[in-house]
N, C-alpha and C. Protein backbone atom coordinates (compact mmCIF):
# COMPACT_ATOMS: atom_id res chain seq x y z
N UNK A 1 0.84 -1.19 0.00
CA UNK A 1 0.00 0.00 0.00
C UNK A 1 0.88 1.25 0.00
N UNK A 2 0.89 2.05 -0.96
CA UNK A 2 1.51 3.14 -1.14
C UNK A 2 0.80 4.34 -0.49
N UNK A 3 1.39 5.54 0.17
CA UNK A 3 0.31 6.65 0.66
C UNK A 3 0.69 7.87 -0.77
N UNK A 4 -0.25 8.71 -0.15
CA UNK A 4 0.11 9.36 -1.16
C UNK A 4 1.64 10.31 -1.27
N UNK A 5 2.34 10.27 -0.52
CA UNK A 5 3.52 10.89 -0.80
C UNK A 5 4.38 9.64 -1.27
N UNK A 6 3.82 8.35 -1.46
CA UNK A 6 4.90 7.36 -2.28
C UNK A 6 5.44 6.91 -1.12
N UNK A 7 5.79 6.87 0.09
CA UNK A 7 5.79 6.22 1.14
C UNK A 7 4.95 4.79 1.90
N UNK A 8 5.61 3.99 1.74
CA UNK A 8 4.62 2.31 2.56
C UNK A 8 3.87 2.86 3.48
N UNK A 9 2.55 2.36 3.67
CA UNK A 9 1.82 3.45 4.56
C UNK A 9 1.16 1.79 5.15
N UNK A 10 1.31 1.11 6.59
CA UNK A 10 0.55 0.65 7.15
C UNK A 10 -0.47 0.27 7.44
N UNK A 11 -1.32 -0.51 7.74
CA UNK A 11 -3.01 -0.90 8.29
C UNK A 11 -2.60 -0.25 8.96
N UNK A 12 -3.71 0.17 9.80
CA UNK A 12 -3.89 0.64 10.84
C UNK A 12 -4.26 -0.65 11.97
N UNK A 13 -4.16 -1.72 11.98
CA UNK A 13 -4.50 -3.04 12.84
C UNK A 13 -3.34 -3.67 12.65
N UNK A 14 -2.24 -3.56 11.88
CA UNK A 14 -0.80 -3.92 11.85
C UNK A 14 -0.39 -2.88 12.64
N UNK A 15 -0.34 -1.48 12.97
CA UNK A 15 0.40 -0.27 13.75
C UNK A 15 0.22 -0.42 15.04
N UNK A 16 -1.59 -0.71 15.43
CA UNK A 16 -1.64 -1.01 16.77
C UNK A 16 -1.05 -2.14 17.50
N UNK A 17 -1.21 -3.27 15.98
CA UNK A 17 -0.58 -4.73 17.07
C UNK A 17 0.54 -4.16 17.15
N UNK A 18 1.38 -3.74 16.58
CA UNK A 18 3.08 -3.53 16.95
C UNK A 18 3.24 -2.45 17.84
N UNK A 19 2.16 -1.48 17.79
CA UNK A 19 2.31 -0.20 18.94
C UNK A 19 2.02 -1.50 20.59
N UNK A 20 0.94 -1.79 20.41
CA UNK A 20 0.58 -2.49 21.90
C UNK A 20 1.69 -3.78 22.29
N UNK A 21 2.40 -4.70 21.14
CA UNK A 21 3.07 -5.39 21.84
C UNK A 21 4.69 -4.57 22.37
N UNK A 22 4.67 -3.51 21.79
CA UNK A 22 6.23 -2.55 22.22
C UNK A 22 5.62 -1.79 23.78
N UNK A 23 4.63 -1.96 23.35
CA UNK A 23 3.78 -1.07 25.31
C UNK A 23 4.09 -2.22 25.96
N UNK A 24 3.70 -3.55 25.73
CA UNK A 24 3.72 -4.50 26.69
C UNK A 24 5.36 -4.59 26.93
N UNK A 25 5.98 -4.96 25.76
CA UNK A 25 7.60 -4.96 26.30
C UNK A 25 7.65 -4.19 26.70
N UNK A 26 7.42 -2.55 27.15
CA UNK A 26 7.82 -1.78 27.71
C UNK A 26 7.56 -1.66 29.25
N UNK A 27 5.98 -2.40 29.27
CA UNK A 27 5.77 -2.50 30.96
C UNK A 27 6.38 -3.96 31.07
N UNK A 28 6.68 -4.62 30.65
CA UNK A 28 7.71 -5.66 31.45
C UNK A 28 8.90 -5.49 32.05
N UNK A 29 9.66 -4.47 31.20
CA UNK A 29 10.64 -4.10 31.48
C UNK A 29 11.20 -3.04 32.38
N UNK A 30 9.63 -2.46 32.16
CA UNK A 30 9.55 -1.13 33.67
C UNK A 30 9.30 -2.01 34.70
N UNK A 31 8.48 -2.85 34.84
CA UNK A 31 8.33 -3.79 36.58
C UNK A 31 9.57 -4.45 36.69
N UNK A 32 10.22 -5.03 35.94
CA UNK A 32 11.49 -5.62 36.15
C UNK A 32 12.53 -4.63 36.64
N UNK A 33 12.48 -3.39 36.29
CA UNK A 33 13.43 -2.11 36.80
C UNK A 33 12.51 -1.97 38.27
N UNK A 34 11.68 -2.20 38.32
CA UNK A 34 11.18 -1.29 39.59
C UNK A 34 11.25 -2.57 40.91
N UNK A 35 10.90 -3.43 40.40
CA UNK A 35 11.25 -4.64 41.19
C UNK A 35 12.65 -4.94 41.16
N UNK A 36 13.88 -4.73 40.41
CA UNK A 36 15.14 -4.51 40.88
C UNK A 36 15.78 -3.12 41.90
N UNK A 37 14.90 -2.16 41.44
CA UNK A 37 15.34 -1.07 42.45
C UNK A 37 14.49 -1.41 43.93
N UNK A 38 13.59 -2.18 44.00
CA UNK A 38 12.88 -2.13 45.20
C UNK A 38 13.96 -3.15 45.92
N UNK A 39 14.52 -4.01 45.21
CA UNK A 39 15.35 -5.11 46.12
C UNK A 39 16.76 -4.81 46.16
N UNK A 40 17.01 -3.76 45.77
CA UNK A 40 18.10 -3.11 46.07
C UNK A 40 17.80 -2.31 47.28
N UNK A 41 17.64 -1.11 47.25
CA UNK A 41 17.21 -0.58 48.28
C UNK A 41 16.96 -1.58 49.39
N UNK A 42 16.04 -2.59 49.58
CA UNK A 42 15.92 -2.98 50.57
C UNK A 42 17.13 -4.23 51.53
N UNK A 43 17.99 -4.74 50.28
CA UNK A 43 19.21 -4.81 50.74
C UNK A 43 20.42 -4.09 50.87
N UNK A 44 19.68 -2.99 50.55
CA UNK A 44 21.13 -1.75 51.49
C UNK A 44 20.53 -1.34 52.89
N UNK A 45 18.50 -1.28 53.39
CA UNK A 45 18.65 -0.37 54.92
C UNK A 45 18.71 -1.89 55.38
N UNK A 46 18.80 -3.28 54.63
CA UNK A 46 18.55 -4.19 55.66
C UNK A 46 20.19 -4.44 56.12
């Protein structure tokens, strides 16, 4: 699918699946940071 400036132009149901599975990698990877800083911290006041 060409847009009109001649550029590959996307579904719009191909953009979201790839927008929502890069959100999901992104909150995995934020709880994994936040659950490493929480167990840090708590083995430095322990």
């Amino acid at each position: 699918m060409l847009g009109r400036s001649g550029r590959l132009r996307h579904p719009p149901a191909l953009f979201s699946t790839s927008a929502a599975s890069l959100g999901a990698t992104l909150a995995v990877i934020h709880l994994v940071f936040c659950a490493f800083i929480t167990a840090s911290l708590a083995d430095i006041s322990a």
